[in-house]
N, C-alpha and C. Protein backbone atom coordinates (compact mmCIF):
# COMPACT_ATOMS: atom_id res chain seq x y z
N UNK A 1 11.26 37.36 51.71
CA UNK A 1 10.21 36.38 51.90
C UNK A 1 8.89 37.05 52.25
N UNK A 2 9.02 38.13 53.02
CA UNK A 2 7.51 38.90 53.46
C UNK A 2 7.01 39.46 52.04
N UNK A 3 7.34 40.26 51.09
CA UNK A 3 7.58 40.46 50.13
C UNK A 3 6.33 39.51 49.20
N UNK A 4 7.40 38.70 49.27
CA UNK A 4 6.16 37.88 47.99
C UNK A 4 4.86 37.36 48.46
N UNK A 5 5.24 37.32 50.35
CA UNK A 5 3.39 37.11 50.82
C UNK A 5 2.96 37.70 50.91
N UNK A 6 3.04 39.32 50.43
CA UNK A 6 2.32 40.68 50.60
C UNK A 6 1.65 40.76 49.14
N UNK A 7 2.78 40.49 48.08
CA UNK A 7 2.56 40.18 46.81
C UNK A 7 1.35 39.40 46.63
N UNK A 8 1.28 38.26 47.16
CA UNK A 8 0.56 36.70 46.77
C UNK A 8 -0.50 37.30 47.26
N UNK A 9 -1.11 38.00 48.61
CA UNK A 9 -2.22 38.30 49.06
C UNK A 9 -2.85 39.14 48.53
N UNK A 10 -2.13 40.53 47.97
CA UNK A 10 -2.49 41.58 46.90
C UNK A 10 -2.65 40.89 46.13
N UNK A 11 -2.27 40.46 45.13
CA UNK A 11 -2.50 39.38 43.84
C UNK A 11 -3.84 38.49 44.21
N UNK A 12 -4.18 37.68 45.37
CA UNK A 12 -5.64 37.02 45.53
C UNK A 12 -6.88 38.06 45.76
N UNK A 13 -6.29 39.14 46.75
CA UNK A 13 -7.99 40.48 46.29
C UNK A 13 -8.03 41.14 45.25
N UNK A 14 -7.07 41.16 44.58
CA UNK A 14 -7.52 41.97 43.52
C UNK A 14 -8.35 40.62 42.44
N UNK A 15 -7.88 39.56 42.08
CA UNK A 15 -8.33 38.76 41.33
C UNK A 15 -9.51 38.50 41.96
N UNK A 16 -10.30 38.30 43.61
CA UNK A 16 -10.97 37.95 43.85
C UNK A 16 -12.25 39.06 43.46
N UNK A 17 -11.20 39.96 43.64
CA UNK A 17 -12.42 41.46 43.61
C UNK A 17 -12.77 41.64 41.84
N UNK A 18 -11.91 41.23 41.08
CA UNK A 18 -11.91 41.17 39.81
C UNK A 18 -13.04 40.02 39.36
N UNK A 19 -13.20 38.92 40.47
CA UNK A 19 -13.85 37.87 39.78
C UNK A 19 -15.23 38.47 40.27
N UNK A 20 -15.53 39.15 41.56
CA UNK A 20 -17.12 39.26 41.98
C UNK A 20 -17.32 40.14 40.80
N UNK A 21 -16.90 41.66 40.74
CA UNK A 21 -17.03 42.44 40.19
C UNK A 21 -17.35 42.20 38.77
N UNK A 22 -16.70 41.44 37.85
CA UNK A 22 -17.35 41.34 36.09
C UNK A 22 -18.04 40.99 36.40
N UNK A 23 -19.03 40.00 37.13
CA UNK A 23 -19.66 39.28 36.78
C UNK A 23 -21.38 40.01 36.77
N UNK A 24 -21.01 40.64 37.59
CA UNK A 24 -22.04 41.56 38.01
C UNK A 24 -21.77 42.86 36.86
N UNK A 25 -21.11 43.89 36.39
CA UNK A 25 -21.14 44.92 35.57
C UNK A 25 -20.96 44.09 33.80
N UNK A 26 -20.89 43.30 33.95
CA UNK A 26 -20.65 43.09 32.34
C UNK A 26 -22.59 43.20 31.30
N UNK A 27 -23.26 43.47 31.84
CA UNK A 27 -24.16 44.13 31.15
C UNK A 27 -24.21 45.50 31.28
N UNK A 28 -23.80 46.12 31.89
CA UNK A 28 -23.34 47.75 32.14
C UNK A 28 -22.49 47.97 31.10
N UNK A 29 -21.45 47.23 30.76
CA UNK A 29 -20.48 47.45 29.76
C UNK A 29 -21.43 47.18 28.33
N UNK A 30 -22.51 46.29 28.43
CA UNK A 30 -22.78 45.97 26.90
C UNK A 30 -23.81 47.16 27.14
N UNK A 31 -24.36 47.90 27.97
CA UNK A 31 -25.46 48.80 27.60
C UNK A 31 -24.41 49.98 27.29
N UNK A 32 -23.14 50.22 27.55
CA UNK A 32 -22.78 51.37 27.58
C UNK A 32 -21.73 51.59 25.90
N UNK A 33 -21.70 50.21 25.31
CA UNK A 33 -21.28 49.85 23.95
C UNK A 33 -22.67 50.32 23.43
N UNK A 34 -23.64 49.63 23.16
CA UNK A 34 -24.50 50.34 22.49
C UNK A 34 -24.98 51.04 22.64
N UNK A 35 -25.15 52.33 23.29
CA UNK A 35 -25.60 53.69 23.65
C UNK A 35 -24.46 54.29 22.73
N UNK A 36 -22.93 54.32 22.92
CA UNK A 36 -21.80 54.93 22.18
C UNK A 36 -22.10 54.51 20.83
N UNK A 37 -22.64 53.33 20.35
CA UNK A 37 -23.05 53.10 18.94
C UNK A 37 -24.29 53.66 18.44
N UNK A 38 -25.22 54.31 19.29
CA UNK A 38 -26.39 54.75 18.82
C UNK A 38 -26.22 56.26 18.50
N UNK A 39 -25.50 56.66 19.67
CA UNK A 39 -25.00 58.04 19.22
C UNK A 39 -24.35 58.82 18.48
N UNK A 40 -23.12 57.80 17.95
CA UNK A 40 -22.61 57.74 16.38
C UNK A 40 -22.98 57.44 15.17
N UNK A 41 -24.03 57.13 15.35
CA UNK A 41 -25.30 57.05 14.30
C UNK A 41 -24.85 55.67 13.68
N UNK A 42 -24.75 54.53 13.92
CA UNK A 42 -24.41 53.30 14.15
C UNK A 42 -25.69 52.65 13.33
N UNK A 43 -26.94 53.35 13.73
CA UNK A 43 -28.32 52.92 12.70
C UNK A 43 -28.91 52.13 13.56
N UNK A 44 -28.48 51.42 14.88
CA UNK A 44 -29.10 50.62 15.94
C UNK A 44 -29.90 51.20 16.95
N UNK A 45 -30.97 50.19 17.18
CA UNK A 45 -31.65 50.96 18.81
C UNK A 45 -30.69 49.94 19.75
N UNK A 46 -30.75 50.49 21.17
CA UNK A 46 -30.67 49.41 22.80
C UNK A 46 -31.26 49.06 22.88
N UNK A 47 -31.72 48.17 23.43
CA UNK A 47 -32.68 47.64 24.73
C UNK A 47 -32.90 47.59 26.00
């Protein structure tokens, strides 16, 4: 029984930390897609 409330609580910070966290880096991820596409000669600029 302790078990799955150690589980359930691990399971709510990580999702919680999962929910602050994208919301905030998901333009980090799109600048860091097109930089890897510019450098492969992709033919695009960033912004």
């Amino acid at each position: 029984m302790e078990y799955a409330l150690l589980l359930a609580l691990i399971a709510t910070i990580v999702f919680s930390a999962v929910a602050f966290f994208g919301t905030s880096t998901g333009g980090g991820f799109g600048k860091s897609a097109c930089s890897i596409k510019v450098a492969y000669g992709d033919g695009g600029t960033c912004n």
